[in-house]
PDB file of N, CA and C in Angstrom:
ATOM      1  N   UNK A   1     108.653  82.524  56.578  1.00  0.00           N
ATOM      2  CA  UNK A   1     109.283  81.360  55.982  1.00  0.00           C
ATOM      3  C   UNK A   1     109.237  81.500  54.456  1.00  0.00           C
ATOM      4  N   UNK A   2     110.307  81.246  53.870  1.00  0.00           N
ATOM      5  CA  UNK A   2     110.600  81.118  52.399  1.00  0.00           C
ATOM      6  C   UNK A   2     110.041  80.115  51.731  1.00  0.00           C
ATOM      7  N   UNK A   3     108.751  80.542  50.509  1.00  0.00           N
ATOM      8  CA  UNK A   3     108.665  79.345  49.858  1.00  0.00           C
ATOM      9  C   UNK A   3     109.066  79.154  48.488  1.00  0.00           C
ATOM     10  N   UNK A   4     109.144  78.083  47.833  1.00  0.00           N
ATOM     11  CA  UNK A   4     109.711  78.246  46.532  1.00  0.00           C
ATOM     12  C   UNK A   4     108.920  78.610  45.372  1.00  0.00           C
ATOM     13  N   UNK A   5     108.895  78.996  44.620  1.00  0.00           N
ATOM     14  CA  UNK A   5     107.737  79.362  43.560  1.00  0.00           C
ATOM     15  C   UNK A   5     107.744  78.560  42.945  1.00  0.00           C
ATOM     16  N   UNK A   6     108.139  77.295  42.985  1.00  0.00           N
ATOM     17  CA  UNK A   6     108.009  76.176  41.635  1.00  0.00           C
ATOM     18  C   UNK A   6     107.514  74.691  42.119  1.00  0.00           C
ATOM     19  N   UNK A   7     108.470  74.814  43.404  1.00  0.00           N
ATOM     20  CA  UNK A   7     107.315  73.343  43.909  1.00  0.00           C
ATOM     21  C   UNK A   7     106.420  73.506  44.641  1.00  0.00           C
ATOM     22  N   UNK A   8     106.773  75.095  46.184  1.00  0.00           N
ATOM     23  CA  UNK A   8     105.294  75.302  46.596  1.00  0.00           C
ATOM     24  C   UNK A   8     105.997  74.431  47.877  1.00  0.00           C
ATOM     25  N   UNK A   9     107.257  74.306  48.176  1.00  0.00           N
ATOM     26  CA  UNK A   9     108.189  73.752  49.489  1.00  0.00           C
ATOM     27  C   UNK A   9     108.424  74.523  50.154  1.00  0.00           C
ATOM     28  N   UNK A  10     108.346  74.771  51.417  1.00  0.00           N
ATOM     29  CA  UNK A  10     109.093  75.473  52.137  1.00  0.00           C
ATOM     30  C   UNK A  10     110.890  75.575  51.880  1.00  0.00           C
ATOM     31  N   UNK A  11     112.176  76.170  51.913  1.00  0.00           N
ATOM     32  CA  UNK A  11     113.052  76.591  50.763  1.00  0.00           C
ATOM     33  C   UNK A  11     114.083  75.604  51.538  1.00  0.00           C
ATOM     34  N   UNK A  12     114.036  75.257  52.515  1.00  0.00           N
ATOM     35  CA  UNK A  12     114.579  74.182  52.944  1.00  0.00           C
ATOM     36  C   UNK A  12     114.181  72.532  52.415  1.00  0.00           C
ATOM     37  N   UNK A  13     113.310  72.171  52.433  1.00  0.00           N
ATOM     38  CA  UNK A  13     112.537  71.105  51.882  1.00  0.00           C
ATOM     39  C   UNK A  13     112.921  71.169  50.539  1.00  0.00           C
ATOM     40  N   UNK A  14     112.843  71.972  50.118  1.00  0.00           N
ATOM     41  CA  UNK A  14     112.763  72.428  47.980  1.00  0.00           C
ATOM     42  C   UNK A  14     113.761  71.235  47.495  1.00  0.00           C
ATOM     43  N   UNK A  15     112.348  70.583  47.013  1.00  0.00           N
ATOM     44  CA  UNK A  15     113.322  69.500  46.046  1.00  0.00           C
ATOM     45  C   UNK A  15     113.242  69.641  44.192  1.00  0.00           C
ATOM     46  N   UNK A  16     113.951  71.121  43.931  1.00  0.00           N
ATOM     47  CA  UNK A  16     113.370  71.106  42.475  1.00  0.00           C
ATOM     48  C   UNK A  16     114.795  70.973  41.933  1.00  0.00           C
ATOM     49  N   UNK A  17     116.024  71.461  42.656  1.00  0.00           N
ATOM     50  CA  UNK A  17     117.427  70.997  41.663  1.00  0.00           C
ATOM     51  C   UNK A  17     117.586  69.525  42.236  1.00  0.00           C
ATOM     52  N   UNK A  18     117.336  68.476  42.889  1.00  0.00           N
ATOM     53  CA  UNK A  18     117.186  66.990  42.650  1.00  0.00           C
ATOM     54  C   UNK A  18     116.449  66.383  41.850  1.00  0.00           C
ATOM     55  N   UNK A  19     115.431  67.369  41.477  1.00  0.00           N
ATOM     56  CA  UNK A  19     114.532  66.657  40.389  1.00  0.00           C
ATOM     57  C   UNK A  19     116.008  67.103  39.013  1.00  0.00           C
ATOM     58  N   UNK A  20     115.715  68.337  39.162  1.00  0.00           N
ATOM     59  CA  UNK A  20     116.438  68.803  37.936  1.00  0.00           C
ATOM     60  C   UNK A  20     117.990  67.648  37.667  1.00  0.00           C
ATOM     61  N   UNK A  21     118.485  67.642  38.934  1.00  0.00           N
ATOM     62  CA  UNK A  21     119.757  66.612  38.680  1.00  0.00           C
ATOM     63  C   UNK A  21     119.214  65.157  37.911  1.00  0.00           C
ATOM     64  N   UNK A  22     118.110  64.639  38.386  1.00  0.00           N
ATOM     65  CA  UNK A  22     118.248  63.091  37.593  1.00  0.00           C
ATOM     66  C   UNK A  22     117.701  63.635  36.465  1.00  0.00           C
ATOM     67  N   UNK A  23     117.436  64.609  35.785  1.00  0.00           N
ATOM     68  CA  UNK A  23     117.152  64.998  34.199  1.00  0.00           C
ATOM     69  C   UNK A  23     117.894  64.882  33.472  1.00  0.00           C
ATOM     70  N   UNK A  24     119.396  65.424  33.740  1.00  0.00           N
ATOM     71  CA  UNK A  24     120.423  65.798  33.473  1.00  0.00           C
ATOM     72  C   UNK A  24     121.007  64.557  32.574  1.00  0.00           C
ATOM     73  N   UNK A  25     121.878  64.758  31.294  1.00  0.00           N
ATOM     74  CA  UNK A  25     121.901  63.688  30.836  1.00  0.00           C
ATOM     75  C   UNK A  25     123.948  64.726  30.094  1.00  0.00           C
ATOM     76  N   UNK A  26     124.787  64.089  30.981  1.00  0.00           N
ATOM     77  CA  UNK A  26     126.160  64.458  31.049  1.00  0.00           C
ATOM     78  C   UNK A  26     126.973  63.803  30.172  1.00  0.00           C
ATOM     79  N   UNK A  27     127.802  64.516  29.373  1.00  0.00           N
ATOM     80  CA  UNK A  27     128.785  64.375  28.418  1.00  0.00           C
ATOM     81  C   UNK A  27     130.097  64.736  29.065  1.00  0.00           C
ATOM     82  N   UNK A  28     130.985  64.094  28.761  1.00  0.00           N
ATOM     83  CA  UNK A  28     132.581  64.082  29.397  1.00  0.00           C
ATOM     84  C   UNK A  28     132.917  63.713  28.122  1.00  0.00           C
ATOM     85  N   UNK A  29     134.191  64.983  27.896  1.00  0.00           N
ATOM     86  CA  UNK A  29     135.315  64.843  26.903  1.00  0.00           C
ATOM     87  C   UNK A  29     136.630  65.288  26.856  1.00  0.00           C
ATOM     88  N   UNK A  30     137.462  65.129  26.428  1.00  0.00           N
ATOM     89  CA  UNK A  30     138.873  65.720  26.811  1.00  0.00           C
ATOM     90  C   UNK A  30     139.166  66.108  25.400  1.00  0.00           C
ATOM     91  N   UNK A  31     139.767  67.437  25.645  1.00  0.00           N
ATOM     92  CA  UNK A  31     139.941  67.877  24.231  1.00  0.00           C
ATOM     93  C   UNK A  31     141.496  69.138  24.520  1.00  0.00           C
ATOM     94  N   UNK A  32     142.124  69.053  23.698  1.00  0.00           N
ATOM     95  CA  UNK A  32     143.211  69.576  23.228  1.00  0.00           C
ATOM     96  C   UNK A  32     143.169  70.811  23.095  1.00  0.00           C
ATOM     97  N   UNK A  33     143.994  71.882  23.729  1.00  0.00           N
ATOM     98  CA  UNK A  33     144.284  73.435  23.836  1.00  0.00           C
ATOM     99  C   UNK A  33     145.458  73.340  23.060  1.00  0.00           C
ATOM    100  N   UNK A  34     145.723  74.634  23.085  1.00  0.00           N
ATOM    101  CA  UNK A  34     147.214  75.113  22.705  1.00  0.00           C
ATOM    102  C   UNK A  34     148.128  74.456  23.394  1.00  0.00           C
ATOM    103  N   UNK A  35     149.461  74.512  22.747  1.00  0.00           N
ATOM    104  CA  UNK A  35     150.551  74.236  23.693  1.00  0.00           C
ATOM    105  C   UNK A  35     150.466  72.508  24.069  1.00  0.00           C
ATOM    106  N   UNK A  36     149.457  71.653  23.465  1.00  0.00           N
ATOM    107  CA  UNK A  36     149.316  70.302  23.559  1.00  0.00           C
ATOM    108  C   UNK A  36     148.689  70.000  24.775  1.00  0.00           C
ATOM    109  N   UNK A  37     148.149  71.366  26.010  1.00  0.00           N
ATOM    110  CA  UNK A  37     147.433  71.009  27.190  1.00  0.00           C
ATOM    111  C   UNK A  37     146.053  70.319  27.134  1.00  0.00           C
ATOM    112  N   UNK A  38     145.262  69.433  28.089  1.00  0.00           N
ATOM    113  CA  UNK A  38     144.659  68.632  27.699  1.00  0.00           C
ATOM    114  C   UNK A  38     143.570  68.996  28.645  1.00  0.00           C
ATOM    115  N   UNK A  39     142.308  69.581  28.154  1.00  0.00           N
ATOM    116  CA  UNK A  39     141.200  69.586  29.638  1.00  0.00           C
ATOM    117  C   UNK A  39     139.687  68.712  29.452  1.00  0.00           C
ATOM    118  N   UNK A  40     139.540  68.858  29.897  1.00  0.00           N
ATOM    119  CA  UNK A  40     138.452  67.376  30.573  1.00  0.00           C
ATOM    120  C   UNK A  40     136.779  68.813  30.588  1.00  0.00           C
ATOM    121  N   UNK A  41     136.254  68.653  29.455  1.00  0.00           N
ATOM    122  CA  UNK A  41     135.053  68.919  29.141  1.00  0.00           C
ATOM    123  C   UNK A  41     133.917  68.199  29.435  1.00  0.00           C
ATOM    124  N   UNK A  42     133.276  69.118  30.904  1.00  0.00           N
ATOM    125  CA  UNK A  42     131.502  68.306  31.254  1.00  0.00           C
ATOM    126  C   UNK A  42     130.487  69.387  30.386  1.00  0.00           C
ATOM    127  N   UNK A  43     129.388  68.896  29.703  1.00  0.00           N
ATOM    128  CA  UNK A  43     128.379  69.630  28.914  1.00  0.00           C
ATOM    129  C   UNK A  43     126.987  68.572  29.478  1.00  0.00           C
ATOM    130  N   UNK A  44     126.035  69.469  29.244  1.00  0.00           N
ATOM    131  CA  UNK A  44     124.865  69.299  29.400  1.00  0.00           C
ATOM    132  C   UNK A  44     124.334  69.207  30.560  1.00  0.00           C
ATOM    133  N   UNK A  45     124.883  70.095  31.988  1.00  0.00           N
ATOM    134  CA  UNK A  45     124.219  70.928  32.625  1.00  0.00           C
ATOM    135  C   UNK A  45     123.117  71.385  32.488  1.00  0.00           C
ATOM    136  N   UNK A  46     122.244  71.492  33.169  1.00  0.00           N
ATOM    137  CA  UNK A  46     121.010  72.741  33.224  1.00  0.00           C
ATOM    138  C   UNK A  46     121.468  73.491  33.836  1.00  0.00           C
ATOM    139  N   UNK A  47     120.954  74.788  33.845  1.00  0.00           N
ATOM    140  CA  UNK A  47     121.235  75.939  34.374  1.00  0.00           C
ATOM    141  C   UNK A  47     120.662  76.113  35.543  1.00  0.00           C
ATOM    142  N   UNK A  48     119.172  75.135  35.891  1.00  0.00           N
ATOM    143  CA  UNK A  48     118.488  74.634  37.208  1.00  0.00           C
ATOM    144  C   UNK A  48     119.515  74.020  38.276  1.00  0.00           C
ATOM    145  N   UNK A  49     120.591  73.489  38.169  1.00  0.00           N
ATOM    146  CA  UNK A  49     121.668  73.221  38.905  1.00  0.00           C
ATOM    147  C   UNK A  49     122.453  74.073  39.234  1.00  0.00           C
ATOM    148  N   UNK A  50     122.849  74.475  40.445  1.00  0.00           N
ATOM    149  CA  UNK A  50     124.184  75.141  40.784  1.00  0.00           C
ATOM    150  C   UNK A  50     125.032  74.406  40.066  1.00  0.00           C
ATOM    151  N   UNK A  51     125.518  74.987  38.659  1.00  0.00           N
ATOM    152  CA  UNK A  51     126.603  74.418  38.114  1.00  0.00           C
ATOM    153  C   UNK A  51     127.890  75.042  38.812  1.00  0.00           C
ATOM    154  N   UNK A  52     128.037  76.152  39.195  1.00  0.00           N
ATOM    155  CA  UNK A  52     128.889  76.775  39.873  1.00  0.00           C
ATOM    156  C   UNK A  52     129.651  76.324  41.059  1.00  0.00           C
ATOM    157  N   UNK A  53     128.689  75.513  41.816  1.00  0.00           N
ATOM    158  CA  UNK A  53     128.875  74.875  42.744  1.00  0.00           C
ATOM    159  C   UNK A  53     129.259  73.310  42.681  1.00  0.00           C
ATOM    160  N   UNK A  54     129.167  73.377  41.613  1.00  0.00           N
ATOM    161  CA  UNK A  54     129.694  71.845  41.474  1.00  0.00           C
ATOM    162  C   UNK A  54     130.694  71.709  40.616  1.00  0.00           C
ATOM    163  N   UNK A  55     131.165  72.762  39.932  1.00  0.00           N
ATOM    164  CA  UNK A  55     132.598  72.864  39.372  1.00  0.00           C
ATOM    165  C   UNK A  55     133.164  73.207  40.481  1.00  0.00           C
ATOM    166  N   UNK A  56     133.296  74.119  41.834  1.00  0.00           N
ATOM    167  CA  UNK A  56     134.015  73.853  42.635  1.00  0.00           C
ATOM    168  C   UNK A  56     134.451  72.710  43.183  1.00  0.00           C
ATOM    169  N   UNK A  57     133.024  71.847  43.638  1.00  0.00           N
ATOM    170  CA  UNK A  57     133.325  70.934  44.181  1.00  0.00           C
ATOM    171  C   UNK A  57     134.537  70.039  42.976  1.00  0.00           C
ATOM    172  N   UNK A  58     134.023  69.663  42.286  1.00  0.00           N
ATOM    173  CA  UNK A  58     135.158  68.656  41.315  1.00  0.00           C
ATOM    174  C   UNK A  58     136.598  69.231  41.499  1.00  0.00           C
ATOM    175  N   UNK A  59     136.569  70.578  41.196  1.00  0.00           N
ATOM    176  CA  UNK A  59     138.024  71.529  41.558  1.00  0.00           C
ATOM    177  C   UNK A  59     138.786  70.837  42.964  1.00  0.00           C
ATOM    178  N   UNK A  60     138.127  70.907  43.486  1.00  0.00           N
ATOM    179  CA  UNK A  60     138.423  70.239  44.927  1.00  0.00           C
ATOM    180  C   UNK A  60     138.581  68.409  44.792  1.00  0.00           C
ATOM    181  N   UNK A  61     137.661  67.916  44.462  1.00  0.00           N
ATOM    182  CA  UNK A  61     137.616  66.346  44.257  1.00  0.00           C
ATOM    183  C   UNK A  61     138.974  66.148  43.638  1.00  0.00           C
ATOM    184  N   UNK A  62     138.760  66.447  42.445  1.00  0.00           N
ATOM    185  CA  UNK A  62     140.176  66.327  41.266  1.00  0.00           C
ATOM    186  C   UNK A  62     141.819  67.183  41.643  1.00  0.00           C
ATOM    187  N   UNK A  63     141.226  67.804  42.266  1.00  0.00           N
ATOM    188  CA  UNK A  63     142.881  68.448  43.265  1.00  0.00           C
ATOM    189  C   UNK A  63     143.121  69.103  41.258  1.00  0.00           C
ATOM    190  N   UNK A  64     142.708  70.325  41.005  1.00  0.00           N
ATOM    191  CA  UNK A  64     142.975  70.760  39.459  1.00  0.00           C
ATOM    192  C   UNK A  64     142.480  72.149  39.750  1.00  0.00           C
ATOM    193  N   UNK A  65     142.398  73.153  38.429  1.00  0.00           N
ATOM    194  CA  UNK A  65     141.717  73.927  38.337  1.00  0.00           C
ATOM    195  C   UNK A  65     141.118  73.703  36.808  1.00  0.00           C
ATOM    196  N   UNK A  66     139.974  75.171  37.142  1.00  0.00           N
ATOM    197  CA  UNK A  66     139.397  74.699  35.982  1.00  0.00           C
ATOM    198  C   UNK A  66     138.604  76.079  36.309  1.00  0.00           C
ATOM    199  N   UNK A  67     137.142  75.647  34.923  1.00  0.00           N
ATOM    200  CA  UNK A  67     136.351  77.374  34.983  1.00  0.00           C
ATOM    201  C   UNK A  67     134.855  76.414  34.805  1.00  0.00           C
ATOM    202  N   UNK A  68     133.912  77.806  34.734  1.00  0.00           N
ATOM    203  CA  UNK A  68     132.565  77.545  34.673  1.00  0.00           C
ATOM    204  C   UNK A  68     132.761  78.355  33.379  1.00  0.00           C
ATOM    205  N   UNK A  69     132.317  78.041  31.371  1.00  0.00           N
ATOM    206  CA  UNK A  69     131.773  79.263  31.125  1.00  0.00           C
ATOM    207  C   UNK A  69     131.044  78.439  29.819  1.00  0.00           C
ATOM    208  N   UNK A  70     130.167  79.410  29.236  1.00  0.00           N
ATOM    209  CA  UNK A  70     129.341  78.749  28.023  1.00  0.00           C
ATOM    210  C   UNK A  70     128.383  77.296  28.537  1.00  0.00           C
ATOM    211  N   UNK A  71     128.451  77.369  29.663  1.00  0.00           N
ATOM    212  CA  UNK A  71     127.263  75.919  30.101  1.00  0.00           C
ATOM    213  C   UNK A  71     128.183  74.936  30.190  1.00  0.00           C
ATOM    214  N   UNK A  72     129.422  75.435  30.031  1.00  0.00           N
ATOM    215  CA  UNK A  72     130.229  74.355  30.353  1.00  0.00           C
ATOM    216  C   UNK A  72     131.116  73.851  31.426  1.00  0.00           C
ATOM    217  N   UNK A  73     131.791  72.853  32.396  1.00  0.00           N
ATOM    218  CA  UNK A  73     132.535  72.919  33.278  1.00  0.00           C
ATOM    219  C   UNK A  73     133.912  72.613  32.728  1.00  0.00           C
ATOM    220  N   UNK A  74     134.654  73.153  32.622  1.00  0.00           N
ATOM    221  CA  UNK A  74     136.148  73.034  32.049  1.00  0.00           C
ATOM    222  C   UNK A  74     137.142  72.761  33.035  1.00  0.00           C
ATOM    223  N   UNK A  75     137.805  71.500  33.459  1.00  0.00           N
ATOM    224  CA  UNK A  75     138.778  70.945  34.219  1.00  0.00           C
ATOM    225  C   UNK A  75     140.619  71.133  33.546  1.00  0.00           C
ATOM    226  N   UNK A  76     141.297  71.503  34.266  1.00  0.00           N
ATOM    227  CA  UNK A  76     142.763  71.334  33.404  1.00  0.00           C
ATOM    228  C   UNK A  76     142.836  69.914  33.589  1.00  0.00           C
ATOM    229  N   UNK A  77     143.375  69.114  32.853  1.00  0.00           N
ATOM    230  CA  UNK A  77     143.875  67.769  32.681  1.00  0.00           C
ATOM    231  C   UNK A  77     143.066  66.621  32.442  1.00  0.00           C
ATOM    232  N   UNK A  78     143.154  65.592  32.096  1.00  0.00           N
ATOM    233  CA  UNK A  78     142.739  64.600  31.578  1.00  0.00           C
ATOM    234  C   UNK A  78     141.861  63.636  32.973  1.00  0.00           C
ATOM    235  N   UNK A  79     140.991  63.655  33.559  1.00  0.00           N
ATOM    236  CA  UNK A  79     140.110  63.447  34.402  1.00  0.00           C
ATOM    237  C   UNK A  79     139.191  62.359  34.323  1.00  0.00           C
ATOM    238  N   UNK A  80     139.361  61.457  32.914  1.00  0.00           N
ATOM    239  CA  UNK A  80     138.183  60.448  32.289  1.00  0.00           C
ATOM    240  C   UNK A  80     138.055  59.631  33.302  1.00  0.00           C
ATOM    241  N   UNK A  81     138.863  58.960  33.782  1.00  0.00           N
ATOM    242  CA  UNK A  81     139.024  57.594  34.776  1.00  0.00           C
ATOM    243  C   UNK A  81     138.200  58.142  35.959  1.00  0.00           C
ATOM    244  N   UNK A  82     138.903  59.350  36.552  1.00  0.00           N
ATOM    245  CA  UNK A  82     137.993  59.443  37.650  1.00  0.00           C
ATOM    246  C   UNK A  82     136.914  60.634  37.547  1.00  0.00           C
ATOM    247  N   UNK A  83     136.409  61.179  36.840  1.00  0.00           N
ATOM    248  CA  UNK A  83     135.406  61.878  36.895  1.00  0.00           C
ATOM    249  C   UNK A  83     133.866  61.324  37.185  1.00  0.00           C
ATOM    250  N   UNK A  84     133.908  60.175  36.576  1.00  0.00           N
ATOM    251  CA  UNK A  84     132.689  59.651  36.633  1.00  0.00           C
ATOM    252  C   UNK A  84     132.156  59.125  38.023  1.00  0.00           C
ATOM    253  N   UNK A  85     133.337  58.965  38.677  1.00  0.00           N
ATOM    254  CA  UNK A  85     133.285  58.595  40.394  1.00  0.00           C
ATOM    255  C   UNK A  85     133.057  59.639  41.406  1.00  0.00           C
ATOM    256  N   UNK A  86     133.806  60.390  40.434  1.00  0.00           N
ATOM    257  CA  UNK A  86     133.080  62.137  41.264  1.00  0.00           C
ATOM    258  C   UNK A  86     131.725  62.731  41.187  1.00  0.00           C
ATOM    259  N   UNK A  87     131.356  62.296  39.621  1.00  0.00           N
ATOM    260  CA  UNK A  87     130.297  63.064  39.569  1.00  0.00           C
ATOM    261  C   UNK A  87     129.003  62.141  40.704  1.00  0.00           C
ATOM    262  N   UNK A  88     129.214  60.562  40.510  1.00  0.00           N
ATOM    263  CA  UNK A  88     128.301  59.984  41.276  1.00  0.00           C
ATOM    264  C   UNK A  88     128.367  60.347  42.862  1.00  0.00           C
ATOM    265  N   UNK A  89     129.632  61.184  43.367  1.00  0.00           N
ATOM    266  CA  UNK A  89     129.458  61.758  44.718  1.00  0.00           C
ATOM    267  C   UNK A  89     128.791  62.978  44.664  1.00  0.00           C
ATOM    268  N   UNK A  90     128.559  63.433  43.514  1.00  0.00           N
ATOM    269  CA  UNK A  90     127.881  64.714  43.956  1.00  0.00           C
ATOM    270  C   UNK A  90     126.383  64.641  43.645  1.00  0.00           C
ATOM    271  N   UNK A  91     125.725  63.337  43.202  1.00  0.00           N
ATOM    272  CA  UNK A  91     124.878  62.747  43.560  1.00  0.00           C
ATOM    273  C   UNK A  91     123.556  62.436  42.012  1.00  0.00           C
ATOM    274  N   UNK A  92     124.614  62.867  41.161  1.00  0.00           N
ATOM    275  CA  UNK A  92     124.192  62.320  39.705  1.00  0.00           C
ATOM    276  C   UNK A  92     124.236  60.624  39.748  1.00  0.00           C
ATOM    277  N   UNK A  93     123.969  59.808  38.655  1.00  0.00           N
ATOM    278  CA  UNK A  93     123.620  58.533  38.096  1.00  0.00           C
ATOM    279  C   UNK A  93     124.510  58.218  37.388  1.00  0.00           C
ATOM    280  N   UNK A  94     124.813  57.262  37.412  1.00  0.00           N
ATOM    281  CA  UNK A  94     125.669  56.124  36.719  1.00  0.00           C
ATOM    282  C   UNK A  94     125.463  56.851  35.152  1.00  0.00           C
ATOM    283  N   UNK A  95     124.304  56.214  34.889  1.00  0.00           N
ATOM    284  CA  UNK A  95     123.267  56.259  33.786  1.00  0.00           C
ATOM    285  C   UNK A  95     123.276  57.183  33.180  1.00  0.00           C
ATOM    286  N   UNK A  96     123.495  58.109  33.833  1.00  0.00           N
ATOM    287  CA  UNK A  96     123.600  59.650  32.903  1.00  0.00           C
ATOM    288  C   UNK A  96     124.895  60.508  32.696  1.00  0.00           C
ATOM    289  N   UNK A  97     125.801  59.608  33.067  1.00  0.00           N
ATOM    290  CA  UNK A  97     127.189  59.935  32.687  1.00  0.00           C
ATOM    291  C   UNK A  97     127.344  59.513  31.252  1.00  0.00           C
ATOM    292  N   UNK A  98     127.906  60.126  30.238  1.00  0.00           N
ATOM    293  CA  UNK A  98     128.507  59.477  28.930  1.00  0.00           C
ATOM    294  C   UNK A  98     129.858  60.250  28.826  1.00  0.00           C
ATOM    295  N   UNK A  99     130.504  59.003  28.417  1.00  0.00           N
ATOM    296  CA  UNK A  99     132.015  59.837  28.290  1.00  0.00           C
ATOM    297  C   UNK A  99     131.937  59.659  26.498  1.00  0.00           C
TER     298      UNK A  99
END
């Protein structure tokens, strides 16, 4: 059986990226590319999170594409209204959303 080296859980049980998620303190911004395109910037990730996995998921939520790079999650299009409803499905806080 797999245990984790940080909480000492068996790797199923391992509750260290839920701890790590309510740490997390998220910035949402939309900012201007070339060509006048408009993408929807999440920052302040930890790297303790599958960030990878949760830019898919939004990819999917938001019906968009987008990338993982520099610690950042980068969405195409303007996402403010509903991002914050997404992120609380993937099981972040009200509280720690800032747009």
């Amino acid at each position: 059986m797999d245990i984790c080296p940080k909480c000492g859980l068996p790797k199923q049980a391992c509750i260290c990226e839920e701890i790590a998620r309510e740490e997390q303190r998220i910035t949402v911004q939309v900012e201007k590319r070339r060509f006048g395109k408009l993408i929807t910037v999440i920052s302040g990730l930890d790297k303790e999170v599958n960030v990878k996995d949760i830019a898919k998921k939004l990819k999917t939520e938001l019906a968009c594409g987008g990338t993982y790079r520099d610690g950042k999650i980068e969405l195409q299009g303007d996402h403010r209204k509903k991002i914050k409803q997404a992120l609380m499905k993937l099981g972040f806080k009200e509280e720690q959303i800032s747009e």
